[in-house]
N, C-alpha and C. Protein backbone atom coordinates (compact mmCIF):
# COMPACT_ATOMS: atom_id res chain seq x y z
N UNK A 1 63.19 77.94 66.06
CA UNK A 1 64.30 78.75 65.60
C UNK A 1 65.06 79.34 66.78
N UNK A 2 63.95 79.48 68.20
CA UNK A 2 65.34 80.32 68.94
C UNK A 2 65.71 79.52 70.00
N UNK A 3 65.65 78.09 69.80
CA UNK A 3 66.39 77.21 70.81
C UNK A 3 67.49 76.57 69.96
N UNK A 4 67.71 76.98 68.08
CA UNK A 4 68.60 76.56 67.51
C UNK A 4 69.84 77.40 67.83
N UNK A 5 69.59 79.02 68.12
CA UNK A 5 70.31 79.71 68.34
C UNK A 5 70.65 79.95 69.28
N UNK A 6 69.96 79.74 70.63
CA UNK A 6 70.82 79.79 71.72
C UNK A 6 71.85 78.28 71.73
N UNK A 7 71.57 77.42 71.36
CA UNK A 7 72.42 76.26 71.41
C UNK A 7 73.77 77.08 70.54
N UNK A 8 72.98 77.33 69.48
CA UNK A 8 74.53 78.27 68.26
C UNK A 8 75.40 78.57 69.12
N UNK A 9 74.93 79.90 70.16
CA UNK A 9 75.59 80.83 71.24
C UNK A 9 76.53 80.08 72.27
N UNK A 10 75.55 79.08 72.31
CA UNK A 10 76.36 78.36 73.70
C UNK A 10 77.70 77.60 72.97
N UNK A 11 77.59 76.82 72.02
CA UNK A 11 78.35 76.49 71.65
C UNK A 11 79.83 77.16 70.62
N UNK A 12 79.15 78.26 70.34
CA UNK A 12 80.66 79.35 69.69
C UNK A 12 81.56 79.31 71.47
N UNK A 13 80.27 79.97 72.67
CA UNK A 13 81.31 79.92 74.18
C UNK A 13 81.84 79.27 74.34
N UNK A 14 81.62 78.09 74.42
CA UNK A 14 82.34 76.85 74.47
C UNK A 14 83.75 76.88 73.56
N UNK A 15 83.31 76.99 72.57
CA UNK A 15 84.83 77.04 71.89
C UNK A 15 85.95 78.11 72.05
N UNK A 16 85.02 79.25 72.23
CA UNK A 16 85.79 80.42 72.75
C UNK A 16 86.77 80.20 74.36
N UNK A 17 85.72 79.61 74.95
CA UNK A 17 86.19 79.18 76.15
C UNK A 17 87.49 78.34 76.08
N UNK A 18 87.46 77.32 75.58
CA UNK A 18 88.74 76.23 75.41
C UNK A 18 89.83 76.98 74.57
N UNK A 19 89.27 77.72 73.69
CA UNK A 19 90.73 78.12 73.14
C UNK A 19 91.26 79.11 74.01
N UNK A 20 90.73 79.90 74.61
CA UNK A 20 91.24 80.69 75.65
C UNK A 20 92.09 79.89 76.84
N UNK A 21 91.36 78.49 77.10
CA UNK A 21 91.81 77.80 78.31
C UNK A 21 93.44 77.53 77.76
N UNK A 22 93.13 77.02 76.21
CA UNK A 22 94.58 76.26 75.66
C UNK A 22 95.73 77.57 75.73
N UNK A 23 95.17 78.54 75.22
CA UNK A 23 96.32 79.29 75.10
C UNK A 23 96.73 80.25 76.34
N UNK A 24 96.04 80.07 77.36
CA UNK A 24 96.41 80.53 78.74
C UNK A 24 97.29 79.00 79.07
N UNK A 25 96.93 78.01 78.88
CA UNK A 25 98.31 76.75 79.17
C UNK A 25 99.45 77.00 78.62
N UNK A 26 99.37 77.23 77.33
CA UNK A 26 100.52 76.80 76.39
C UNK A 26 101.86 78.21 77.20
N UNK A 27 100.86 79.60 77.47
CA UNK A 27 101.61 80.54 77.55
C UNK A 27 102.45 80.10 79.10
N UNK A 28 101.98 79.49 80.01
CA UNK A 28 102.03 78.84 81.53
C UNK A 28 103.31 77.98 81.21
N UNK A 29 103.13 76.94 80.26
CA UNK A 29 104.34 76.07 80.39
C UNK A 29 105.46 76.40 78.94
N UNK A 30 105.02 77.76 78.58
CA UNK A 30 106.46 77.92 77.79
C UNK A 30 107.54 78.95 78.59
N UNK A 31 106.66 79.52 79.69
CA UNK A 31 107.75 80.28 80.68
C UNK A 31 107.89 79.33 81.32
N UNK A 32 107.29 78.06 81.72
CA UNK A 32 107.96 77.23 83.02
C UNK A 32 109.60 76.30 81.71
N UNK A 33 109.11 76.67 81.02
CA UNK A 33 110.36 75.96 80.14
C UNK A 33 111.20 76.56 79.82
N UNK A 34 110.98 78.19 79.82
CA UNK A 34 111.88 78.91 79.35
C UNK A 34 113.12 78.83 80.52
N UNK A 35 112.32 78.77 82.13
CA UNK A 35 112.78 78.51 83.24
C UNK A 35 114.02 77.63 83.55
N UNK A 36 113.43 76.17 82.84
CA UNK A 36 114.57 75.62 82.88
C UNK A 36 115.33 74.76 82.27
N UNK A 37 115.15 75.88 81.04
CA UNK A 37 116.28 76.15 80.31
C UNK A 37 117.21 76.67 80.63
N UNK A 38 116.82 77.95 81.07
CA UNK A 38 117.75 79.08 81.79
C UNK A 38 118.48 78.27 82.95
N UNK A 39 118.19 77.09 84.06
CA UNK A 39 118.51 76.88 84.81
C UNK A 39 119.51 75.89 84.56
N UNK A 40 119.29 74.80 83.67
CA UNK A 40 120.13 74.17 82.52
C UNK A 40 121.48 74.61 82.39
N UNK A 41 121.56 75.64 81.85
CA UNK A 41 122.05 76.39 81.11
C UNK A 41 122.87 77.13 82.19
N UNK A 42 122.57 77.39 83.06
CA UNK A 42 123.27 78.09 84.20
C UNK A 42 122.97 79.57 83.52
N UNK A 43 122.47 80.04 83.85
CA UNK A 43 121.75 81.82 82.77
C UNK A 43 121.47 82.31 84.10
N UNK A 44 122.58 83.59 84.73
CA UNK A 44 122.15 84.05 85.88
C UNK A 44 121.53 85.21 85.65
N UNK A 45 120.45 85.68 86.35
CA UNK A 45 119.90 87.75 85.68
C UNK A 45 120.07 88.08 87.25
N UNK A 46 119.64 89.27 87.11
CA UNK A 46 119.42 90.08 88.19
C UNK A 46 117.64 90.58 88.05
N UNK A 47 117.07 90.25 89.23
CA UNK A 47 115.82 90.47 89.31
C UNK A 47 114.71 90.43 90.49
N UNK A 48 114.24 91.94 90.13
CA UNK A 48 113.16 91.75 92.34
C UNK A 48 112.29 90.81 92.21
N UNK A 49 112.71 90.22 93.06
CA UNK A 49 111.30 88.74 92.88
C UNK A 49 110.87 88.91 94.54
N UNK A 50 109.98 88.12 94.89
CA UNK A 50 109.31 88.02 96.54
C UNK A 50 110.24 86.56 96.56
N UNK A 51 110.28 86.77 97.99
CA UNK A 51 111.08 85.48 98.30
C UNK A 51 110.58 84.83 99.59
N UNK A 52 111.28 83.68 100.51
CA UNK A 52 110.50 83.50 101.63
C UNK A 52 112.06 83.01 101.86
N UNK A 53 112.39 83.74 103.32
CA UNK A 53 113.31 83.80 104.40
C UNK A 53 113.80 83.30 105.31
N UNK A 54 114.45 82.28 105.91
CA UNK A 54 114.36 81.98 106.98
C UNK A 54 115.72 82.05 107.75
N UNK A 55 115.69 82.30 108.87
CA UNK A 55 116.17 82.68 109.70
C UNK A 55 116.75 81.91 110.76
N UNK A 56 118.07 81.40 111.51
CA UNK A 56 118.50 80.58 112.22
C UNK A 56 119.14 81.18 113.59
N UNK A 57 119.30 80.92 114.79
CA UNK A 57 120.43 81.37 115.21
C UNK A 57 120.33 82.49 116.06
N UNK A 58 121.48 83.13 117.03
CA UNK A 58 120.83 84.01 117.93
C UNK A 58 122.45 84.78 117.71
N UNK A 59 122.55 85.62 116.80
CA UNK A 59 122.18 86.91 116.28
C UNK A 59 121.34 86.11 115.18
N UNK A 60 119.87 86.14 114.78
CA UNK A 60 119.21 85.41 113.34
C UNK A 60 120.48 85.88 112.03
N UNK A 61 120.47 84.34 111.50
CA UNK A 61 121.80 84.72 110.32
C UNK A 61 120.67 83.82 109.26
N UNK A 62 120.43 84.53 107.82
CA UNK A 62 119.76 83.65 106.88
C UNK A 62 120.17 82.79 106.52
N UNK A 63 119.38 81.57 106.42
CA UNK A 63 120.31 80.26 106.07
C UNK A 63 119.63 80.22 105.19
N UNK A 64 118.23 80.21 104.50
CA UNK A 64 117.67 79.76 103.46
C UNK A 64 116.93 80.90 102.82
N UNK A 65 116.97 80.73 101.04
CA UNK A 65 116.14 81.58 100.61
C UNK A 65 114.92 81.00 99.77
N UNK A 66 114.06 81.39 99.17
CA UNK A 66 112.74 80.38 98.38
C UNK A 66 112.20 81.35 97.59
N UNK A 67 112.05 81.08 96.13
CA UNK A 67 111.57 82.07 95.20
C UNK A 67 110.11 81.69 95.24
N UNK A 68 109.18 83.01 95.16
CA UNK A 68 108.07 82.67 95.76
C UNK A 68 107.59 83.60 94.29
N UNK A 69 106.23 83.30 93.96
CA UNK A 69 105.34 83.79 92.64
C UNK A 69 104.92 85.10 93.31
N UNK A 70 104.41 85.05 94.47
CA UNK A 70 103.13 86.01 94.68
C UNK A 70 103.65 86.10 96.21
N UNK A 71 103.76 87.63 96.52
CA UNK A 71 103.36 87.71 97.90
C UNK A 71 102.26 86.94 99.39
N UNK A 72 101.25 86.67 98.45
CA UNK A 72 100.50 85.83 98.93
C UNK A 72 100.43 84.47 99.43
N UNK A 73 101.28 83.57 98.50
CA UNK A 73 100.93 82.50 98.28
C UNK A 73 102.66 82.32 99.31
N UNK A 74 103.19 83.45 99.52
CA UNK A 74 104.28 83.31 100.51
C UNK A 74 104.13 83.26 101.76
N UNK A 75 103.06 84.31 102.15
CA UNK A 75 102.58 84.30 103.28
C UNK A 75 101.40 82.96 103.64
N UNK A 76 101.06 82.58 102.99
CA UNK A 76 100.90 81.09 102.97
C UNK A 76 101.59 80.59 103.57
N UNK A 77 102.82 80.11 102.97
CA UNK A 77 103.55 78.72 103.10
C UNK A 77 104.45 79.48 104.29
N UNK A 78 104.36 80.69 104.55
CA UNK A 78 105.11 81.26 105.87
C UNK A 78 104.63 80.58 106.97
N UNK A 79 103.46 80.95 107.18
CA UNK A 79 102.06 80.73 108.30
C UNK A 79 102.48 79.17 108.67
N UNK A 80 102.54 78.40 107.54
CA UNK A 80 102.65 76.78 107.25
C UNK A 80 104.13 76.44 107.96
N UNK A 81 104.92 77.09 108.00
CA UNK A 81 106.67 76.89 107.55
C UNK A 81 106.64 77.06 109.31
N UNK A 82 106.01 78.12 110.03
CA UNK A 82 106.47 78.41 111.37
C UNK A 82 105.73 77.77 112.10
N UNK A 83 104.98 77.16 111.85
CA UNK A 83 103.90 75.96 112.43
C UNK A 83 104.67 75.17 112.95
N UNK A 84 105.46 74.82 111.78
CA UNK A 84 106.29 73.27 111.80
C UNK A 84 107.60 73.24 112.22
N UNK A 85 107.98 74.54 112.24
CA UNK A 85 109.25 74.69 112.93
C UNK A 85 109.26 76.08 113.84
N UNK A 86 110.70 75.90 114.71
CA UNK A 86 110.86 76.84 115.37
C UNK A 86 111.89 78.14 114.83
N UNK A 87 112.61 78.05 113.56
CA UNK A 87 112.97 79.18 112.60
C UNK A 87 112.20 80.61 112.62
N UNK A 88 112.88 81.37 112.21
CA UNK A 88 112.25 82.72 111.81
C UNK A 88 112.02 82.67 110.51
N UNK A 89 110.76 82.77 109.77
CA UNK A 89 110.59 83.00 108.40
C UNK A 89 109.92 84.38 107.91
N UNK A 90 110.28 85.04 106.86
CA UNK A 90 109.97 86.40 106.67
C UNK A 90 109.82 86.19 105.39
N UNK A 91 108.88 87.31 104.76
CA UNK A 91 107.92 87.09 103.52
C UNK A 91 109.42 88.82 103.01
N UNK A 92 109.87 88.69 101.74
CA UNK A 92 109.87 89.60 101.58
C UNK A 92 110.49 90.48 99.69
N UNK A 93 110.65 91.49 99.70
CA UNK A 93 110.65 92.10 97.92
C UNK A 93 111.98 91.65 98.16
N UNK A 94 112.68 91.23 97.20
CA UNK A 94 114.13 91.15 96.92
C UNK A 94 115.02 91.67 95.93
N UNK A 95 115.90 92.00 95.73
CA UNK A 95 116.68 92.17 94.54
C UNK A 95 117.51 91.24 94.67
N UNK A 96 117.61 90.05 93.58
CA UNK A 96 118.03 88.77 93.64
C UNK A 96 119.00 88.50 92.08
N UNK A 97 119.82 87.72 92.56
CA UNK A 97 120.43 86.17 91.27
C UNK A 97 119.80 85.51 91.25
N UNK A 98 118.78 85.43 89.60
CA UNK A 98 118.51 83.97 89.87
C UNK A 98 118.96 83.57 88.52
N UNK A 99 118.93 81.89 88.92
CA UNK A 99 118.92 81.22 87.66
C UNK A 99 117.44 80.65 87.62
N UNK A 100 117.25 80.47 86.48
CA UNK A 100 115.47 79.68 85.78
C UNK A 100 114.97 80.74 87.33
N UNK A 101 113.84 79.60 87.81
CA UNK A 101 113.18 80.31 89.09
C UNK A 101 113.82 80.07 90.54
N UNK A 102 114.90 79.80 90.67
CA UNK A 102 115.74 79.71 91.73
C UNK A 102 116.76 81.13 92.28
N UNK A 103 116.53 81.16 93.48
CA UNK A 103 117.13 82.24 93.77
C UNK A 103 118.77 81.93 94.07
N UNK A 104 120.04 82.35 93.59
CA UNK A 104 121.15 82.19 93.80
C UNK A 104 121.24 83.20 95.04
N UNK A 105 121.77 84.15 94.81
CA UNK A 105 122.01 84.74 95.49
C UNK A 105 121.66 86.02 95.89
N UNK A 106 121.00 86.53 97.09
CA UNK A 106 120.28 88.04 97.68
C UNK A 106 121.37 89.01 97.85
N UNK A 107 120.69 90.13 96.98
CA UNK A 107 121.34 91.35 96.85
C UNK A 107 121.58 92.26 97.95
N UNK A 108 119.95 92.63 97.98
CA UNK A 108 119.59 93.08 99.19
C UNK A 108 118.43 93.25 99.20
N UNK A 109 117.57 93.09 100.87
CA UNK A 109 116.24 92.74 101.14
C UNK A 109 115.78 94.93 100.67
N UNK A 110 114.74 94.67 100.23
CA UNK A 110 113.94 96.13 99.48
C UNK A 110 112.97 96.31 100.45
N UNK A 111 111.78 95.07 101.34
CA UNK A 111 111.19 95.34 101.80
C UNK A 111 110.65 94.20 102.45
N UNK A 112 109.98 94.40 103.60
CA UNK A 112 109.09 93.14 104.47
C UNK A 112 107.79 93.07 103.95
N UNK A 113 107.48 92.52 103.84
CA UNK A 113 105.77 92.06 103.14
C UNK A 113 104.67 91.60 104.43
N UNK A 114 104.47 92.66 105.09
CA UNK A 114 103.18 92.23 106.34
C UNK A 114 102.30 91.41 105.73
């Protein structure tokens, strides 16, 4: 009787588990769609997102901007970005245009992200 029920246990987790997995997906790719839709659509907002920076030129003039998820995962591809080139790249808070997840156009920089 109690190796019927731990199997019971394991297997309600299991299901608990996957439906949790499904509906952590479904919620993942209905904002990546809502995204670009919006981008489709040309749908501009105003919104602080983290961005990644780069820098050209001697006074540095921004030539490029990159909508970034996570502070982190910016300073990532920063570390990566100045490896490979000789640019200035800067991690930082923005108040931005975007359309879907693309940044149009910077408002103004809010803050540097060490």
């Amino acid at each position: 009787m109690g190796k019927i029920k731990i199997i019971f246990f394991l297997i309600i987790g299991f299901i608990g588990y996957k439906g949790f997995i499904a509906f952590k997906n479904f919620e993942i790719g209905t904002s990546n769609k809502m995204a670009e839709i919006e981008e489709v659509a040309g749908i501009e907002k105003k919104k602080e997102v983290v961005g990644l920076l780069m820098y050209l030129g001697e006074p540095p003039k921004m030539i490029e901007h990159l909508y970034m998820e996570s502070g982190s995962k910016c300073k990532d591809l920063k570390s990566i970005a100045e490896e490979n080139s000789n640019a200035i790249y800067e991690c930082a808070r923005l108040n931005a245009v975007l359309t879907g997840k693309k940044i149009v156009k910077v408002i103004d920089k809010l803050e540097v992200i060490q």
